[in-house]
PDB file of N, CA and C in Angstrom:
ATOM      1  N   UNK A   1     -20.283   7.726  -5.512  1.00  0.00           N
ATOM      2  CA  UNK A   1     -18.859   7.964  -5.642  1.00  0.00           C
ATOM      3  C   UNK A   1     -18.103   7.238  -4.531  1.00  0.00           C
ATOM      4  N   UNK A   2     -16.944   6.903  -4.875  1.00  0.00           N
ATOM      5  CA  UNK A   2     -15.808   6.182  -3.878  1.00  0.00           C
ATOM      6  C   UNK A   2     -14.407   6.791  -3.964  1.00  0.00           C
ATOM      7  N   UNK A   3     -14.262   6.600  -3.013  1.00  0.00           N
ATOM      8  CA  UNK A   3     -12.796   7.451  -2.674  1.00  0.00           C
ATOM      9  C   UNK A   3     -11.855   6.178  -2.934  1.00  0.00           C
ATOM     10  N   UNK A   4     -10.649   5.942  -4.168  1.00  0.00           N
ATOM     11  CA  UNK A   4      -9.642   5.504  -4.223  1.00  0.00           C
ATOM     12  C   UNK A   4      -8.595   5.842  -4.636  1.00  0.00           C
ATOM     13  N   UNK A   5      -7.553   4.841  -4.114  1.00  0.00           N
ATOM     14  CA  UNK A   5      -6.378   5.296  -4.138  1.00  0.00           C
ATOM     15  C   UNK A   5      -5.693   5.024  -5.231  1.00  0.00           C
ATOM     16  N   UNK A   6      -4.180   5.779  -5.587  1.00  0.00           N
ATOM     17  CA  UNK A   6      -3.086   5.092  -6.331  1.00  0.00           C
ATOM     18  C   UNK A   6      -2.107   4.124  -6.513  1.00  0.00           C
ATOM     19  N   UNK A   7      -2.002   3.864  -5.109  1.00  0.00           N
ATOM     20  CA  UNK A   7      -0.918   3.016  -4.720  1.00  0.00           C
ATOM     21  C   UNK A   7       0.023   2.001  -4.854  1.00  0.00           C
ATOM     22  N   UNK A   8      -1.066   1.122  -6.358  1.00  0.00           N
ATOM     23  CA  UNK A   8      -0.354   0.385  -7.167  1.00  0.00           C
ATOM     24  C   UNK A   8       0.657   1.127  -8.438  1.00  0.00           C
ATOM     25  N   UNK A   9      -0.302   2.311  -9.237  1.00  0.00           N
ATOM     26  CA  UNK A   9       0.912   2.876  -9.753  1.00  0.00           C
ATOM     27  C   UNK A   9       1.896   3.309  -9.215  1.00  0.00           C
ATOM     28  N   UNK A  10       1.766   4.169  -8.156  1.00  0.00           N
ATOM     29  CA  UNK A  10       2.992   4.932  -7.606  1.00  0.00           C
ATOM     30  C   UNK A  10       4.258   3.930  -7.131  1.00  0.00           C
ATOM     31  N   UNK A  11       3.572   2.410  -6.461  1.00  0.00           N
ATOM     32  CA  UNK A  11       4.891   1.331  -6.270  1.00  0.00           C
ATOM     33  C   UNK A  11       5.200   1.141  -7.035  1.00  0.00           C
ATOM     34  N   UNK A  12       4.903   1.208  -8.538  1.00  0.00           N
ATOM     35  CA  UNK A  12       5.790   0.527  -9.717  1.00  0.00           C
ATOM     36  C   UNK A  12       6.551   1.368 -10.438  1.00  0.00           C
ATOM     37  N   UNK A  13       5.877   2.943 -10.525  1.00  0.00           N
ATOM     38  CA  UNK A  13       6.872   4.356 -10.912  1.00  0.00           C
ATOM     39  C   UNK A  13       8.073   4.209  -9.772  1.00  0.00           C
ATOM     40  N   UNK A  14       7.871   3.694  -8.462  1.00  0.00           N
ATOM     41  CA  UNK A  14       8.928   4.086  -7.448  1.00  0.00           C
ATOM     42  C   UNK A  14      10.031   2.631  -7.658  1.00  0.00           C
ATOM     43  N   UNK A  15       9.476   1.713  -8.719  1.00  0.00           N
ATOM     44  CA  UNK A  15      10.760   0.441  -8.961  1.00  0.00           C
ATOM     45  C   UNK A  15      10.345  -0.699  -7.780  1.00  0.00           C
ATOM     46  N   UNK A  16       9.272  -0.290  -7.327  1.00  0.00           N
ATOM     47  CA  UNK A  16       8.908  -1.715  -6.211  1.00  0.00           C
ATOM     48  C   UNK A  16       8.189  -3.041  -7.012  1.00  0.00           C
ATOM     49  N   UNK A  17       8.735  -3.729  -7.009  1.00  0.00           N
ATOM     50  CA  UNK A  17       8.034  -4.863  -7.855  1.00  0.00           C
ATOM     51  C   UNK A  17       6.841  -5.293  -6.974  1.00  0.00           C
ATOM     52  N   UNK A  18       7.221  -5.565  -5.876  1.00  0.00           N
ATOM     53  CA  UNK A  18       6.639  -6.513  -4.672  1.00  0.00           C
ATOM     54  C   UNK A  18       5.883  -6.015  -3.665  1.00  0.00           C
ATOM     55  N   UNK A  19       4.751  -6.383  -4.008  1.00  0.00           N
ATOM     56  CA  UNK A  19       3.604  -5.287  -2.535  1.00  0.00           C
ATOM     57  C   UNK A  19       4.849  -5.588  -1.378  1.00  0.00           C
ATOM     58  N   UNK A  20       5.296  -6.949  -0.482  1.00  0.00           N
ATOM     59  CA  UNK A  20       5.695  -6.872   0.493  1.00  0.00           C
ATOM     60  C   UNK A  20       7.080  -5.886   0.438  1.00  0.00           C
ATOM     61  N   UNK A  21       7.974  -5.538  -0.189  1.00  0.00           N
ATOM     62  CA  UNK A  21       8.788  -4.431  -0.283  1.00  0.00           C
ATOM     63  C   UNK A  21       8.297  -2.942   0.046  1.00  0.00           C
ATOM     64  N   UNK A  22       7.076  -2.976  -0.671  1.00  0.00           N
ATOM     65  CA  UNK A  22       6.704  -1.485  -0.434  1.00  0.00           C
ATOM     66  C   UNK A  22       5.981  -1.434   0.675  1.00  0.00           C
ATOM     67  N   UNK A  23       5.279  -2.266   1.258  1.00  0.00           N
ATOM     68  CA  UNK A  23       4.655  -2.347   2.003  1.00  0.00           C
ATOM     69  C   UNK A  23       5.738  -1.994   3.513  1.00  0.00           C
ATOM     70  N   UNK A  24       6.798  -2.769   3.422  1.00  0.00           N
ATOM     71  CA  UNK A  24       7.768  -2.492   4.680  1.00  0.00           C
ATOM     72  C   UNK A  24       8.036  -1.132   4.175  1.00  0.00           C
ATOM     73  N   UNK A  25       8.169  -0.378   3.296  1.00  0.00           N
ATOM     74  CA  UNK A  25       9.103   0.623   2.766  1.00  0.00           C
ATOM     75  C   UNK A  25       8.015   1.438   3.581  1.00  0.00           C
ATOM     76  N   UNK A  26       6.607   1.448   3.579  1.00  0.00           N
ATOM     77  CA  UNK A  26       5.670   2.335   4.036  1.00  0.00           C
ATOM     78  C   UNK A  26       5.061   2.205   5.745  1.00  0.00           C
ATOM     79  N   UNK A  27       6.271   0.914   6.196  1.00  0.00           N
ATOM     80  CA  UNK A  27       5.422   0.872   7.525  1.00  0.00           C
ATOM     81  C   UNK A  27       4.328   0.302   8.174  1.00  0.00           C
ATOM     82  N   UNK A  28       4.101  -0.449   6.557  1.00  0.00           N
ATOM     83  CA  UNK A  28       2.678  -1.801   7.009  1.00  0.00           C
ATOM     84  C   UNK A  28       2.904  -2.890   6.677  1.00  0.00           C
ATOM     85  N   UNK A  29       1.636  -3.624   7.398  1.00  0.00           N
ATOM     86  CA  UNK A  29       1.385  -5.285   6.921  1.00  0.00           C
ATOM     87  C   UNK A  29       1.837  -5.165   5.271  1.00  0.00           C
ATOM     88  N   UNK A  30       2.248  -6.491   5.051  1.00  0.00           N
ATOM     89  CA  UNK A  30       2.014  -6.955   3.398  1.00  0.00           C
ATOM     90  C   UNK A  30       0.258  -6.726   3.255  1.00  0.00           C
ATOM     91  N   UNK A  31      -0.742  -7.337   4.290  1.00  0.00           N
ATOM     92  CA  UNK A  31      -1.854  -7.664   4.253  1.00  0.00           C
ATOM     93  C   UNK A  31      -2.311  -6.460   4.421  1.00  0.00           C
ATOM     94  N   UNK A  32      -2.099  -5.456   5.160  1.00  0.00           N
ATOM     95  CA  UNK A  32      -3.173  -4.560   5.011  1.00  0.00           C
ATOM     96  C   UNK A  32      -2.519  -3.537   3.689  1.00  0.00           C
ATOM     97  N   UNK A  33      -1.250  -3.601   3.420  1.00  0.00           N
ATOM     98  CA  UNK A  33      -0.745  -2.777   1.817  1.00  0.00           C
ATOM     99  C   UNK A  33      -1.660  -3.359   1.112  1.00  0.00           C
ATOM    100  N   UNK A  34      -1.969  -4.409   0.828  1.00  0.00           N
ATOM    101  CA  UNK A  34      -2.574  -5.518  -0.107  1.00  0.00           C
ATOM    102  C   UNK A  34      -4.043  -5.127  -0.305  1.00  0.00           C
ATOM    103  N   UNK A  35      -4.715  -4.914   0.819  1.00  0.00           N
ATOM    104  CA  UNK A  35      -6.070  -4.364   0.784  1.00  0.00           C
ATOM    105  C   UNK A  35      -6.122  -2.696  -0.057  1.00  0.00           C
ATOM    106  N   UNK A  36      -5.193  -2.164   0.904  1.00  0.00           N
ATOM    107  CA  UNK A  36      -5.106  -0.546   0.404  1.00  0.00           C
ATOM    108  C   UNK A  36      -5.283  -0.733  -1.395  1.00  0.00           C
ATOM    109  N   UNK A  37      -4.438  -1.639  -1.936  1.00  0.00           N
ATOM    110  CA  UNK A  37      -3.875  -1.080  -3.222  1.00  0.00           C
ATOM    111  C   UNK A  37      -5.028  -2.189  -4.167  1.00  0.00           C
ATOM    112  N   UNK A  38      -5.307  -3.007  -3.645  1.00  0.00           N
ATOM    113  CA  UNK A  38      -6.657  -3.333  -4.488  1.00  0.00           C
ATOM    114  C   UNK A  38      -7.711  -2.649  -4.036  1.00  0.00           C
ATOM    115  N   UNK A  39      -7.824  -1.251  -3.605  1.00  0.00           N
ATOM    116  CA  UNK A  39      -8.898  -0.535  -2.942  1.00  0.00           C
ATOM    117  C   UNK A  39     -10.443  -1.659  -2.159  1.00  0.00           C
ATOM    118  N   UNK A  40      -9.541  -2.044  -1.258  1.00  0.00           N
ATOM    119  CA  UNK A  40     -11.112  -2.893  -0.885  1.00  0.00           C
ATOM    120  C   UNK A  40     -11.122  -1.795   0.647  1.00  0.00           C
ATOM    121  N   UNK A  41     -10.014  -1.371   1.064  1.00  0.00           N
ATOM    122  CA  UNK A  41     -10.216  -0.776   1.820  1.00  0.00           C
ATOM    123  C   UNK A  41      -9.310   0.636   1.729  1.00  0.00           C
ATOM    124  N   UNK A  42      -9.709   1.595   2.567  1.00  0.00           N
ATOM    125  CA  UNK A  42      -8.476   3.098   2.429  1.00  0.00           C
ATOM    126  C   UNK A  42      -7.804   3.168   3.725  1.00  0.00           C
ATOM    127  N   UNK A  43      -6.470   3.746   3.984  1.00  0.00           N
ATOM    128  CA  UNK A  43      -6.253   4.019   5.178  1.00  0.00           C
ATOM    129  C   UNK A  43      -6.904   5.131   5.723  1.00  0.00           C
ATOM    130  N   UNK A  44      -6.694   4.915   7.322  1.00  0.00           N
ATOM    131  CA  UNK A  44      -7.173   5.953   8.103  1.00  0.00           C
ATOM    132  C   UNK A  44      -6.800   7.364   7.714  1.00  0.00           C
ATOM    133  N   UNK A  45      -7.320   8.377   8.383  1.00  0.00           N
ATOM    134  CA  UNK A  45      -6.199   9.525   8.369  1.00  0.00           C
ATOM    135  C   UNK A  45      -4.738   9.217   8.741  1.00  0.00           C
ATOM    136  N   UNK A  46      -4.871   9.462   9.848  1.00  0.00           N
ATOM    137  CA  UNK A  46      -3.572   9.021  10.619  1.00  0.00           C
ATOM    138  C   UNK A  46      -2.658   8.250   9.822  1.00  0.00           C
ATOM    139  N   UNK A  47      -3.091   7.184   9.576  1.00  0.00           N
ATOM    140  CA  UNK A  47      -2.069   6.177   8.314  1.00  0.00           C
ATOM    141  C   UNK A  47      -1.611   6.836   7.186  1.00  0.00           C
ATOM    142  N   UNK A  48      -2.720   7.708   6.147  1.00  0.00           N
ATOM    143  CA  UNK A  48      -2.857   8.359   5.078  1.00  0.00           C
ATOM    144  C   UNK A  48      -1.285   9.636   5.595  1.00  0.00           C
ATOM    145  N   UNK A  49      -1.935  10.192   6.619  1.00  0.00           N
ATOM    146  CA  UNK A  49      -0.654  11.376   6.939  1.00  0.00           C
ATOM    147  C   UNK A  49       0.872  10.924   7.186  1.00  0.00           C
ATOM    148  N   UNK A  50       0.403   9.573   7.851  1.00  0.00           N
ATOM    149  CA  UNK A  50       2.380   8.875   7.968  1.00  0.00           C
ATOM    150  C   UNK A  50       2.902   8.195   6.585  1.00  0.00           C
ATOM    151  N   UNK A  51       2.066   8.174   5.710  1.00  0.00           N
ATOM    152  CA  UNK A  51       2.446   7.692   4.351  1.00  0.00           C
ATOM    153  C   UNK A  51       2.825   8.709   3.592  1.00  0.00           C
ATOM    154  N   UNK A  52       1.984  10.037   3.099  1.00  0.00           N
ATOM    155  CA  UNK A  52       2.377  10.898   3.018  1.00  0.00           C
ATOM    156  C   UNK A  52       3.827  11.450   3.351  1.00  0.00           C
ATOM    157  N   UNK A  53       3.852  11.487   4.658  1.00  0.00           N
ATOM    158  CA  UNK A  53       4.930  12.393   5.025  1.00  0.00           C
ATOM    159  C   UNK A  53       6.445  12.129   4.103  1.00  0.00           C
ATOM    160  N   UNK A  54       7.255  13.413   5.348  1.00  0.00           N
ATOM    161  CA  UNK A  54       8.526  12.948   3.938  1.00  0.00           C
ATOM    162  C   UNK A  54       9.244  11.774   4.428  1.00  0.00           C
ATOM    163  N   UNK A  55       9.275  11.238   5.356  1.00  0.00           N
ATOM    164  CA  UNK A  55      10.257   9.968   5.714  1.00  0.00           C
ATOM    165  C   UNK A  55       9.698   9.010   4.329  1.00  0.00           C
ATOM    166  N   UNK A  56       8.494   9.344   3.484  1.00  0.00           N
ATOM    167  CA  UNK A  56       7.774   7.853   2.982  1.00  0.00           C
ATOM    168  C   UNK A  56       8.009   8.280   0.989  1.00  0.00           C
ATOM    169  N   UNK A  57       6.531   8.352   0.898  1.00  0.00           N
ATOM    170  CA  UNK A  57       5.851   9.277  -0.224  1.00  0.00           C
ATOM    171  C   UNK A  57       6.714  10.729  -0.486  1.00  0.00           C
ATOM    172  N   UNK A  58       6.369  11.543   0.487  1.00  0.00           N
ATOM    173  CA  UNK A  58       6.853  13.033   0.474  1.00  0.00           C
ATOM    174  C   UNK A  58       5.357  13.195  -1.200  1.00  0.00           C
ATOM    175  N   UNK A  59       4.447  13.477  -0.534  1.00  0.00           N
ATOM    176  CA  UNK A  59       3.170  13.507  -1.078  1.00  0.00           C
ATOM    177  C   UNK A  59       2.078  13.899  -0.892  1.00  0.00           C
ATOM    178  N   UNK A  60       1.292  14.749  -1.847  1.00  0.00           N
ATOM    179  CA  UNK A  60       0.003  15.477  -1.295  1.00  0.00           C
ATOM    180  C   UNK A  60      -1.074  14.279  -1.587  1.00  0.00           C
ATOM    181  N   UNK A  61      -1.514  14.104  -0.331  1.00  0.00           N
ATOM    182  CA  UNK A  61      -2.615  12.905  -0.093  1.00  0.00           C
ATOM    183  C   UNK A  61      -3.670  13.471  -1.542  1.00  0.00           C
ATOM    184  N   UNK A  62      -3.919  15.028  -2.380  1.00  0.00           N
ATOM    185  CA  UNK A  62      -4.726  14.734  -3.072  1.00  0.00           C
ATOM    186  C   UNK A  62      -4.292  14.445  -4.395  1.00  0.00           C
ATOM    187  N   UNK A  63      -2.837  14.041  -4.372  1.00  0.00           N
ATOM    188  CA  UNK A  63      -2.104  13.087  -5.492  1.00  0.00           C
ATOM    189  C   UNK A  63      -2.048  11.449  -5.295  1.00  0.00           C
ATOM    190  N   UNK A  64      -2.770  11.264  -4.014  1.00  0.00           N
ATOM    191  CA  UNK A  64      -2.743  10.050  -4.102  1.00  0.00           C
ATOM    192  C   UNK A  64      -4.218   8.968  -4.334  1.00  0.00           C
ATOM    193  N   UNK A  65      -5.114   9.787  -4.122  1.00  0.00           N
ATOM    194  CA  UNK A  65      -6.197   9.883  -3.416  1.00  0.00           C
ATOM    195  C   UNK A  65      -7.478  10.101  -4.763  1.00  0.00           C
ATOM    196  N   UNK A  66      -8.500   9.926  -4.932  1.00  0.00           N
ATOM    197  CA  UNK A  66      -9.170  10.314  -6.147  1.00  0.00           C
ATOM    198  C   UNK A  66     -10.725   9.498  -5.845  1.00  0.00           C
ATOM    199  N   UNK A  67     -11.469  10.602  -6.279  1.00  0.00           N
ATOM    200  CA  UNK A  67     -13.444  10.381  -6.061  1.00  0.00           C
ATOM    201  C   UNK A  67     -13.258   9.698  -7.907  1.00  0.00           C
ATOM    202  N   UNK A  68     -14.298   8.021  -7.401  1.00  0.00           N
ATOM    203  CA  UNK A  68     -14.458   7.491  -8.609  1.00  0.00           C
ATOM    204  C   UNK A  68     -15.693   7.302  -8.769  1.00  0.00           C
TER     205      UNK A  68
END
């Protein structure tokens, strides 16, 4: 099993066309958004909780988050 994320649907339900848009919208690289959302890699906790929070997402990490 692997732990991945949503992150490409949720930018396109939220009207972001452009990883680099959402990517500033969330506080990261274009390059490391880019990894996240083709799951080659996950964020940290720490990252996962400032994305989450409400300044961002306003989101339960186990809505974002999913064992494949």
């Amino acid at each position: 099993m692997k732990v991945k994320n949503k992150f490409l649907e949720i930018r396109l339900q939220m009207g972001y066309k452009f990883q680099k848009d959402f990517a500033e919208f969330l506080g990261l690289s274009q390059y490391q958004y880019n990894r996240y959302e083709r799951n080659e890699r996950q964020p940290s906790l720490e990252v996962t909780l400032d994305i989450c929070g409400t300044n961002k997402l306003n989101m339960d990490p186990r809505d974002i988050f999913y064992l494949d």
